[in-house]
C-alpha atoms as a PDB file:
ATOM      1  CA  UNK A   1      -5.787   6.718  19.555  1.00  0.00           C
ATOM      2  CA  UNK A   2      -8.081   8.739  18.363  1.00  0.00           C
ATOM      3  CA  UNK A   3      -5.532  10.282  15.443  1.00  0.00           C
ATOM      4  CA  UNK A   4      -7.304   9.468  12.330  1.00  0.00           C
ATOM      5  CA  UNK A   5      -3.754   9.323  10.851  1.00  0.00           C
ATOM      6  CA  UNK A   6      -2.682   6.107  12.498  1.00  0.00           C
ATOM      7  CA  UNK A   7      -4.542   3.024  12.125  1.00  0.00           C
ATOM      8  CA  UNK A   8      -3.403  -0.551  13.742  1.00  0.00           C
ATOM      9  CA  UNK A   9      -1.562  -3.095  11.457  1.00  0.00           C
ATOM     10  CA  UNK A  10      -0.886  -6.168  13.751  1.00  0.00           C
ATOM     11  CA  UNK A  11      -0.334  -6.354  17.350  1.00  0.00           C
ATOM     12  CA  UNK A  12       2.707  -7.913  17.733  1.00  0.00           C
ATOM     13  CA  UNK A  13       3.216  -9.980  21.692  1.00  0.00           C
ATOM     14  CA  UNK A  14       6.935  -9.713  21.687  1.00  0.00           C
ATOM     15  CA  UNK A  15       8.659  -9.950  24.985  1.00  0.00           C
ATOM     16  CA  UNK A  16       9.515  -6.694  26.301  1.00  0.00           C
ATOM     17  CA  UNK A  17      11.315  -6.741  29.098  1.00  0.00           C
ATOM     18  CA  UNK A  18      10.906  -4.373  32.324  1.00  0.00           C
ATOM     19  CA  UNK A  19      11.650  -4.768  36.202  1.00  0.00           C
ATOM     20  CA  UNK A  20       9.686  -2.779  38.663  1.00  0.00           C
ATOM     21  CA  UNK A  21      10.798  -1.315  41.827  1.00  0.00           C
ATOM     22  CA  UNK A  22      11.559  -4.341  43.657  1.00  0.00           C
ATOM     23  CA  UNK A  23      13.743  -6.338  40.508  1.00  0.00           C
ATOM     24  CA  UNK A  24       9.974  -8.276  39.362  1.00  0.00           C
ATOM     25  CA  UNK A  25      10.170  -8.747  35.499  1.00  0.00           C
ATOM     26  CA  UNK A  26       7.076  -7.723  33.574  1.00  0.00           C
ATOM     27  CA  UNK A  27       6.082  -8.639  30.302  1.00  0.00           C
ATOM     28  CA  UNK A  28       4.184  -5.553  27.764  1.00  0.00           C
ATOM     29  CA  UNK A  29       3.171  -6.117  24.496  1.00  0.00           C
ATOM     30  CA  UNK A  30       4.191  -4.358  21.688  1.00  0.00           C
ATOM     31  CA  UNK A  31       1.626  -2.370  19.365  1.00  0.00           C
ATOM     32  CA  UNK A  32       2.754  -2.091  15.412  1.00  0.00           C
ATOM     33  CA  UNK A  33       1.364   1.128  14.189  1.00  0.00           C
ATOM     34  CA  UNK A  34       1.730   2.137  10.444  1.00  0.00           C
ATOM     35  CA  UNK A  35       1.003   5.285   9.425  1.00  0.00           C
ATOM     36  CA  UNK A  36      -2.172   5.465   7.265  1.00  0.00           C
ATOM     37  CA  UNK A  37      -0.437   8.243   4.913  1.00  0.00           C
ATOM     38  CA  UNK A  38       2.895   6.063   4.393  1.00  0.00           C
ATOM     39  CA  UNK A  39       0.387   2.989   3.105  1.00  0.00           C
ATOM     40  CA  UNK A  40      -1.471   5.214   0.877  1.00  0.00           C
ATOM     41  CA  UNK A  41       1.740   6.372  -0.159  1.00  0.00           C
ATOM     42  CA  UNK A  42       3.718   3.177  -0.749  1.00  0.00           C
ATOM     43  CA  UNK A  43       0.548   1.978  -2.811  1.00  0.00           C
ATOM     44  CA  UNK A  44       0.104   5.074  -4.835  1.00  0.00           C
ATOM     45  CA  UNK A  45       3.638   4.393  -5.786  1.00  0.00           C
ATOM     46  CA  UNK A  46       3.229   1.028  -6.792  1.00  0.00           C
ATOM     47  CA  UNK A  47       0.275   1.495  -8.983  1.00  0.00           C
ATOM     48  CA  UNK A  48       2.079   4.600 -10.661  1.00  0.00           C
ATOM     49  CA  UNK A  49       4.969   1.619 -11.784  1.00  0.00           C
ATOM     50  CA  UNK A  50       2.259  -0.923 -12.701  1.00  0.00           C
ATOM     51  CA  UNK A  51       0.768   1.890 -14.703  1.00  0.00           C
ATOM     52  CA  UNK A  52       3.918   2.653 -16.584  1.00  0.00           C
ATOM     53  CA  UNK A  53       4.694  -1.138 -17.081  1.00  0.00           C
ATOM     54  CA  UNK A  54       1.050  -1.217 -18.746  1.00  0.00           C
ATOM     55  CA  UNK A  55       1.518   2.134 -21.180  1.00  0.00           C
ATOM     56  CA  UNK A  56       5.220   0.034 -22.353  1.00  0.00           C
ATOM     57  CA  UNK A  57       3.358  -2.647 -22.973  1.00  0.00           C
ATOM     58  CA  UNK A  58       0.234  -0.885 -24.934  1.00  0.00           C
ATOM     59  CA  UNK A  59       2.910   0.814 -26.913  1.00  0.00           C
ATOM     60  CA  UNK A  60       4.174  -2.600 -27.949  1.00  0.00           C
ATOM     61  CA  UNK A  61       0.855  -3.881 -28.765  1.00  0.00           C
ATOM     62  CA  UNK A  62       0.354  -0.982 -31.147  1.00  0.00           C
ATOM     63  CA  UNK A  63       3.775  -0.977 -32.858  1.00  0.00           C
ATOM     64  CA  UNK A  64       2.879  -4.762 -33.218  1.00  0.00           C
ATOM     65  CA  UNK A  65      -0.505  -3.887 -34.609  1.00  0.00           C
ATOM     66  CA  UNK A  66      -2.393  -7.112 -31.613  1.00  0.00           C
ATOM     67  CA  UNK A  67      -5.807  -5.640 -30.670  1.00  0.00           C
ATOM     68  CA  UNK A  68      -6.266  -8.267 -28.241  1.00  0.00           C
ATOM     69  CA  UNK A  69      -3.580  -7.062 -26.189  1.00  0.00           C
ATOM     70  CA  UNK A  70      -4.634  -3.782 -26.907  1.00  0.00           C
ATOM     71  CA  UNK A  71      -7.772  -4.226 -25.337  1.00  0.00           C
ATOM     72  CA  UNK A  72      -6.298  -5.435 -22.567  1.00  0.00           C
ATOM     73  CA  UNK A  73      -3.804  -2.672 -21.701  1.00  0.00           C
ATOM     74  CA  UNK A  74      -6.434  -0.276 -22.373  1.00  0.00           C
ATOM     75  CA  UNK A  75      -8.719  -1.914 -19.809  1.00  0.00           C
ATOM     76  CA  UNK A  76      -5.988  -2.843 -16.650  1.00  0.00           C
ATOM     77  CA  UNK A  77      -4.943   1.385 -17.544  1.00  0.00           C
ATOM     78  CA  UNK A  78      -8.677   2.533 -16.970  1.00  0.00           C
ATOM     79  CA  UNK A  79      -8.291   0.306 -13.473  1.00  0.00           C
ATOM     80  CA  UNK A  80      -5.584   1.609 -12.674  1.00  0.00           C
ATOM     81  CA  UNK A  81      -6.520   5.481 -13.285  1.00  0.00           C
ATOM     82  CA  UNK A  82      -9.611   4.498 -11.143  1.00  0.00           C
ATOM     83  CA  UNK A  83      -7.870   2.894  -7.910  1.00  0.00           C
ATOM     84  CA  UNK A  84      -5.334   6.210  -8.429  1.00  0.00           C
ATOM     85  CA  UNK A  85      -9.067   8.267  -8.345  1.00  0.00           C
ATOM     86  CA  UNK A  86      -9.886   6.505  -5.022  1.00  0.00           C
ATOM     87  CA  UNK A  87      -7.026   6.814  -3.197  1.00  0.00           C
ATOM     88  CA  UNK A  88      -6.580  11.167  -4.278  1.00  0.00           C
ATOM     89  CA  UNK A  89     -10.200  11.605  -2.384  1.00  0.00           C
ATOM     90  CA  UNK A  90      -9.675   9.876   0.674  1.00  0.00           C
ATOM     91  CA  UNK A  91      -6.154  11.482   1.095  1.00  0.00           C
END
């Protein structure tokens, strides 16, 4: 396929079954294809929750005045913003 929007997950040999003209069974195998958009997709998503988790718990941290877990928060939310970066220019 030369669709740059479908790449190949897994291929997946499950029995398919199909009889030709004279009642022979043949066996195909089955191709999993994931769309390349959906993954991005289903990733962006989760990072957008971790992110929120993260900005909860930095506004604990300051309400409870703990710098180390300040510092913490503050760094995972700067990964975060960058793997959200990365995936907005390849899409």
């Amino acid at each position: 396929m030369s669709n740059p929007q479908f790449i190949i997950i897994n291929q997946l040999y499950s029995r398919k079954v199909v009889f030709n003209s004279k009642g022979a069974e043949l066996k195909k195998p089955f191709i999993k294809i994931i769309r390349k958009v959906d993954i991005e997709r289903q990733y962006r998503h989760m990072l957008e929750l971790e992110q929120d988790y993260e900005l909860a718990s930095l506004y604990q941290a300051l309400k409870d005045d703990d710098a180390a877990e300040i510092i913490r928060s503050k760094k995972r939310l700067k990964e975060i913003r960058c793997d959200i970066e990365s995936i907005a220019e390849y899409s």
